[in-house]
Protein backbone atom coordinates (compact mmCIF):
# COMPACT_ATOMS: atom_id res chain seq x y z
CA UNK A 1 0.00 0.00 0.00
CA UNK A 2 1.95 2.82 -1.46
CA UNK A 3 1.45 6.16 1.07
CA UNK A 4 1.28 8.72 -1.83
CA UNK A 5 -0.26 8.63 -5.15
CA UNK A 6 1.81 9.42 -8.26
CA UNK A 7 1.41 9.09 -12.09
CA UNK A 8 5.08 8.00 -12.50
CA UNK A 9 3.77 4.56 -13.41
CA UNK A 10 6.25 1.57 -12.67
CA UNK A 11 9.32 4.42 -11.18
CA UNK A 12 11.35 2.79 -9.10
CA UNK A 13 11.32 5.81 -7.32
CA UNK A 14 7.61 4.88 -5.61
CA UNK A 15 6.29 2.45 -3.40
CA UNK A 16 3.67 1.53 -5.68
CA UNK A 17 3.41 -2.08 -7.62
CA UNK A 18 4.54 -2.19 -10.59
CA UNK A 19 2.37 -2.75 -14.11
CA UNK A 20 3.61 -6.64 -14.82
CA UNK A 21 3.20 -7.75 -10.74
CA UNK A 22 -0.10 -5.81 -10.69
CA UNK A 23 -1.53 -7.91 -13.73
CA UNK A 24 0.23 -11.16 -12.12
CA UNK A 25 -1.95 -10.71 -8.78
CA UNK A 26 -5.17 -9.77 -10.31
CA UNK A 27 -4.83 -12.99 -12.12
CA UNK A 28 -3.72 -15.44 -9.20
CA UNK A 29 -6.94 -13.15 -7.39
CA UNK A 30 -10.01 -14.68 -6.01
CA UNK A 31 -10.88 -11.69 -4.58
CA UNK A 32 -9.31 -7.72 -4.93
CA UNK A 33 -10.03 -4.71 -2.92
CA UNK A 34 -11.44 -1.57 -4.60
CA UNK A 35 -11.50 0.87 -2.10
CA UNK A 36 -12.72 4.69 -3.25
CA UNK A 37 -10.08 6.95 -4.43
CA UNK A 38 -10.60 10.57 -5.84
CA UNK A 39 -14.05 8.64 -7.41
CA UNK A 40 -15.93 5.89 -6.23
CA UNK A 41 -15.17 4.55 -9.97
CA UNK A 42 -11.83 3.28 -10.72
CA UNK A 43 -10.17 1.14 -13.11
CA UNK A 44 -9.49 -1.54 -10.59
CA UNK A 45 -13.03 -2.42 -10.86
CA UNK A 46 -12.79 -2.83 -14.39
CA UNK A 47 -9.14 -4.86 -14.16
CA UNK A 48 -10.65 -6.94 -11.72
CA UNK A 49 -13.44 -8.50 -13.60
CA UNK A 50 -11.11 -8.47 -16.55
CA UNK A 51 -9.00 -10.57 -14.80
CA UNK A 52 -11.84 -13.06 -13.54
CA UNK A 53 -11.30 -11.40 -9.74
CA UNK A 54 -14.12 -10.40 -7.55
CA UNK A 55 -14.00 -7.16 -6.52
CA UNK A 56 -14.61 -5.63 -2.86
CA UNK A 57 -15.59 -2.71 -1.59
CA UNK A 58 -18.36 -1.19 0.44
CA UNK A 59 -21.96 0.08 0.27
CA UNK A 60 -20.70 3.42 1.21
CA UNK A 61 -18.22 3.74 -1.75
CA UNK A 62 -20.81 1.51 -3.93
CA UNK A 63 -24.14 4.36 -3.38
CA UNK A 64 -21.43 7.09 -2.35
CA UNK A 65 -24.22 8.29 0.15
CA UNK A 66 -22.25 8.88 3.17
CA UNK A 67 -19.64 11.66 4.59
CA UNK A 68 -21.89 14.98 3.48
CA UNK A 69 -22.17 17.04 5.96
CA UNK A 70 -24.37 19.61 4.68
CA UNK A 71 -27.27 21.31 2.78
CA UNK A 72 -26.83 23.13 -0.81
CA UNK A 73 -29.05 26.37 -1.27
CA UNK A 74 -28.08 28.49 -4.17
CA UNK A 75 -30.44 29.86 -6.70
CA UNK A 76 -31.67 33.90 -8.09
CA UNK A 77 -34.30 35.34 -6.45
CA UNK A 78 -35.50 37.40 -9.61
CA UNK A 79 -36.72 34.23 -11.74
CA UNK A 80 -39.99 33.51 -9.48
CA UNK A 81 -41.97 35.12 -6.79
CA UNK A 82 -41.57 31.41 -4.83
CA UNK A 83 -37.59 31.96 -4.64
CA UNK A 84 -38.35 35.33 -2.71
CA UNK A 85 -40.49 33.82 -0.05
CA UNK A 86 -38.27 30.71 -0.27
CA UNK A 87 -35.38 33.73 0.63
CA UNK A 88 -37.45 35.09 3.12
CA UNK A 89 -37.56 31.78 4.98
CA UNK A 90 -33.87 30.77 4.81
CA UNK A 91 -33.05 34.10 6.24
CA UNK A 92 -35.79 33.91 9.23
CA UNK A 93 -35.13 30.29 10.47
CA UNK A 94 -32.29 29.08 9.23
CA UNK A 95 -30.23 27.48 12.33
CA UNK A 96 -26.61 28.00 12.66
CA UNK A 97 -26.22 24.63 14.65
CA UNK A 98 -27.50 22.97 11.03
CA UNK A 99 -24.73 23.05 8.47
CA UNK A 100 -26.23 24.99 5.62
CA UNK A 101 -24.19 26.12 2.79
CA UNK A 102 -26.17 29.29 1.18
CA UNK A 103 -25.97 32.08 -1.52
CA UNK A 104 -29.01 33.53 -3.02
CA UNK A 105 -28.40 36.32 -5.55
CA UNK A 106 -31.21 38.81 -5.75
CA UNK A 107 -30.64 39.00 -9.92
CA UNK A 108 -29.92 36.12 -12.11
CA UNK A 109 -27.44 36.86 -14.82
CA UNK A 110 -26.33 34.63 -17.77
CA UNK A 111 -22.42 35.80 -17.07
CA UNK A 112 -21.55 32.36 -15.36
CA UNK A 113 -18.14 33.07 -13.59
CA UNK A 114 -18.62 36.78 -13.57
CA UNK A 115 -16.72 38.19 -10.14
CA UNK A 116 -19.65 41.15 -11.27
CA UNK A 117 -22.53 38.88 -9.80
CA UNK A 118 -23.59 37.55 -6.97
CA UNK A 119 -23.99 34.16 -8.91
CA UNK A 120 -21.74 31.30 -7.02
CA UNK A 121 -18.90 30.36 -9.24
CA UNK A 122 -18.59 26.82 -10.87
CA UNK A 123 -16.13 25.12 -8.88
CA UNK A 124 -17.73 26.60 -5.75
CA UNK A 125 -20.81 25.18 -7.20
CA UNK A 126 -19.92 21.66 -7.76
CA UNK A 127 -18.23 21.67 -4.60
CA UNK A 128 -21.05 22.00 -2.74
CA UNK A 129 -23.10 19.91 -4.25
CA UNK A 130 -20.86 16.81 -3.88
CA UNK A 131 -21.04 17.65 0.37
CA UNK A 132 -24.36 18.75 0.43
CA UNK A 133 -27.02 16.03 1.72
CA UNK A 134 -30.30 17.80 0.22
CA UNK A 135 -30.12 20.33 -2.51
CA UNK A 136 -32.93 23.19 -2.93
CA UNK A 137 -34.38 23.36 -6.15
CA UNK A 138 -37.23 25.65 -6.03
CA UNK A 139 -38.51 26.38 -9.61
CA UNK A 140 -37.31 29.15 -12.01
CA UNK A 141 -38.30 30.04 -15.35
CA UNK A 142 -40.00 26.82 -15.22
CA UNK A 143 -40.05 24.22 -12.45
CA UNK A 144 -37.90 21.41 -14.07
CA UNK A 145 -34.14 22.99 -14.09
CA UNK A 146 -30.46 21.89 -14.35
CA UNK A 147 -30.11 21.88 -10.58
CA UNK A 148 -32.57 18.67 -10.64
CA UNK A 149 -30.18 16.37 -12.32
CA UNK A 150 -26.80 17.97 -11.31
CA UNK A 151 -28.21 17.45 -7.77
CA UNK A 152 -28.94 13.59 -8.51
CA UNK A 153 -25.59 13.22 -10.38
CA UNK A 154 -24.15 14.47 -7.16
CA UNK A 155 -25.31 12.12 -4.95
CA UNK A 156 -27.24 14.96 -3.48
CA UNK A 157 -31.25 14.38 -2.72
CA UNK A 158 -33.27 17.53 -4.43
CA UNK A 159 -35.68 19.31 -2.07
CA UNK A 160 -38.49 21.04 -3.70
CA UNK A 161 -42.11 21.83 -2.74
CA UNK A 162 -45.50 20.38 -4.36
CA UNK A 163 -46.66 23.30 -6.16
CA UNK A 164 -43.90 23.24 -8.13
CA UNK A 165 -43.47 19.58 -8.93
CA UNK A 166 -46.84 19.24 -10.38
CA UNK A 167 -46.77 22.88 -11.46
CA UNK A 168 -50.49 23.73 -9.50
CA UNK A 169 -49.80 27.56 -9.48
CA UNK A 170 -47.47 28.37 -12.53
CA UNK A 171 -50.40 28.55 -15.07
CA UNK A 172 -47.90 31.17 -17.02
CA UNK A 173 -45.62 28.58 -17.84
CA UNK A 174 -45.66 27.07 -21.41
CA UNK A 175 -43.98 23.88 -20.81
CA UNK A 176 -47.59 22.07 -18.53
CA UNK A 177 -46.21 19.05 -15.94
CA UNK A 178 -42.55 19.25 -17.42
CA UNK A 179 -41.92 17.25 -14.23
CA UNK A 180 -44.33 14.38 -14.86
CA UNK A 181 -41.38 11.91 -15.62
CA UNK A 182 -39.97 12.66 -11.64
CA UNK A 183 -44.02 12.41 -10.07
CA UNK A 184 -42.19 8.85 -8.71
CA UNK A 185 -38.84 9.97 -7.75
CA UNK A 186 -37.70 9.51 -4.11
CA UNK A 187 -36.95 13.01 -3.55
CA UNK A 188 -37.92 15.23 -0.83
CA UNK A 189 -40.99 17.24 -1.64
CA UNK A 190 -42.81 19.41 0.91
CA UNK A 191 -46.24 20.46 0.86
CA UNK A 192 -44.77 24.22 1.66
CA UNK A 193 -41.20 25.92 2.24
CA UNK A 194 -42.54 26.32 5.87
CA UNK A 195 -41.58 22.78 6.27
CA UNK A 196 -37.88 22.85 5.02
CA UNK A 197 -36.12 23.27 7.97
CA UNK A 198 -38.17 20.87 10.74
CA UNK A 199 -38.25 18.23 8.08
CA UNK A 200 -34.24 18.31 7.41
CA UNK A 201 -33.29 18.72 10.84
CA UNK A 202 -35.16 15.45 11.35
CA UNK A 203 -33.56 13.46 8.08
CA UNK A 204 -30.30 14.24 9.33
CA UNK A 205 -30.68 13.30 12.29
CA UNK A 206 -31.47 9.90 11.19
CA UNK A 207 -28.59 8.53 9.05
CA UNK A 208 -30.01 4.92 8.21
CA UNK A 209 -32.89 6.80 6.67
CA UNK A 210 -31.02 9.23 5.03
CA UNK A 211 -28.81 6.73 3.72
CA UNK A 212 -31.91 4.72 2.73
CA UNK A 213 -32.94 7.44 1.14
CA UNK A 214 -30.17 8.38 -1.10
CA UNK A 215 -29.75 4.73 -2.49
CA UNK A 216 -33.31 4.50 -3.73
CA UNK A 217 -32.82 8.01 -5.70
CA UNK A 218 -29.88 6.47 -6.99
CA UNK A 219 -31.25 3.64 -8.32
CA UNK A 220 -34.25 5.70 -9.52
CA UNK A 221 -32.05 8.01 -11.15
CA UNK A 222 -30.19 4.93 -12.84
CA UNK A 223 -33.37 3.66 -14.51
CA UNK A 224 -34.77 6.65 -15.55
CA UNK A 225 -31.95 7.56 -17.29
CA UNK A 226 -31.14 4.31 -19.12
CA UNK A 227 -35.17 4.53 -20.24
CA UNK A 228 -34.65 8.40 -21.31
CA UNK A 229 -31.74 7.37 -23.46
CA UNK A 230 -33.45 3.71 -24.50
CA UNK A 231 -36.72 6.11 -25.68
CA UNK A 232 -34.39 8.49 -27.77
CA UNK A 233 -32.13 5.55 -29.60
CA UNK A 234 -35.91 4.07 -30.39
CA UNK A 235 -36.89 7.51 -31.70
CA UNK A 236 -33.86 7.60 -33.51
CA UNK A 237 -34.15 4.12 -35.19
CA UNK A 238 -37.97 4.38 -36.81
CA UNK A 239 -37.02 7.79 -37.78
CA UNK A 240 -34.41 6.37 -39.89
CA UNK A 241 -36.46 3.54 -40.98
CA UNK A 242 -39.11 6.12 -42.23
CA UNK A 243 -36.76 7.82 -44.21
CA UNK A 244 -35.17 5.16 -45.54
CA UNK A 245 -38.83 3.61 -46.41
């Protein structure tokens, strides 16, 4: 077990194995470890089975559920009247003693990056949402947004409130139930923003839930996306059968 990481592969200047032993021991392997590094993901897993060994690891590492310690909140205030009351209610109870990462720009601006805006930067963004348990995704423009699925990707569990998920009170928008496809998804949806704070307190408080919770959006996420992309290659496929035809 080498103590540092390096890219120098087979140096003799490292402790790590080199590329013709490491092949040798997958091989002679029954079983090989595959412990999370920078990702969850890492060749070994794929080396392993390549090599006819079993690999190892943990539920932890498998879901990557575990070891946030807090909640995302960053969003404009200017693209609906919810995201000022949803403001309004961050700022009134929010709890110091909860860990609560937030930035809420009064004005959304298309300059992503800008050091003019108030806008969290990209890194910082992604950053966050890899710690952050629950995300807040309170509709925009329109209630289904980016945040939704870079949340999910994340391992982070979106937080958003009924009104919005089956768009009840957003007659102006264009796009009617653009959330239908996530009615099913274990997320957390309240019946109002009143609720956000009593019902996290409580979800965090409870880890086996939480963690429950996580790996069944997970898997969700996982088949909704492989049907998503199964619909589109079908689309794809008759289309070019009509034209051909």
């Amino acid at each position: 077990m080498a103590k540092v990481f390096t890219g120098n592969v087979n140096s003799p200047n490292t402790e790590q194995l080199n590329t013709d032993s490491y092949i040798e021991v997958l091989l002679d392997s029954v079983f090989t470890l595959a412990p999370a590094g920078h990702n969850p993901e890492c060749y070994r897993l794929f080396e392993a089975v390549e090599a006819g060994s079993i690999p190892v690891l943990i539920k932890n590492d498998l879901y990557a559920t575990f070891g946030k310690r807090g909640n995302g909140n960053f969003f404009s205030q200017s693209t609906n009247e919810g995201r000022k009351h949803l403001a309004e209610i961050i700022e009134e109870q929010h709890d110091d003693n909860m860990p609560f990462f937030t930035t809420m720009a009064k004005v959304w601006s298309s300059k992503v990056n800008s050091p003019l805006t108030q806008q969290l930067d990209t890194d910082s963004y992604i950053e966050v949402l890899l710690d952050s348990a629950f995300t807040l995704a309170p509709a925009g423009h329109n209630p289904e947004c980016y945040r939704l699925f870079e949340a999910v990707e994340a391992g982070s569990i979106p937080v958003l409130i009924k009104n919005d998920l089956y768009s009840t009170q957003h007659q102006q928008y264009a796009c009617k139930e653009s959330l239908h496809h996530w009615y099913d998804a274990p997320m957390l949806v309240l019946d109002s923003w009143n609720d956000l704070f009593p019902t996290v307190e409580r979800l965090m408080g409870n880890p086996e839930a939480l963690d429950e919770m996580q790996v069944k959006l997970h898997m969700w996420y996982d088949a909704y996306m492989r049907k998503v992309v199964g619909d589109f290659e079908e689309f794809m496929l008759e289309s070019l059968d009509e034209t051909e035809g």
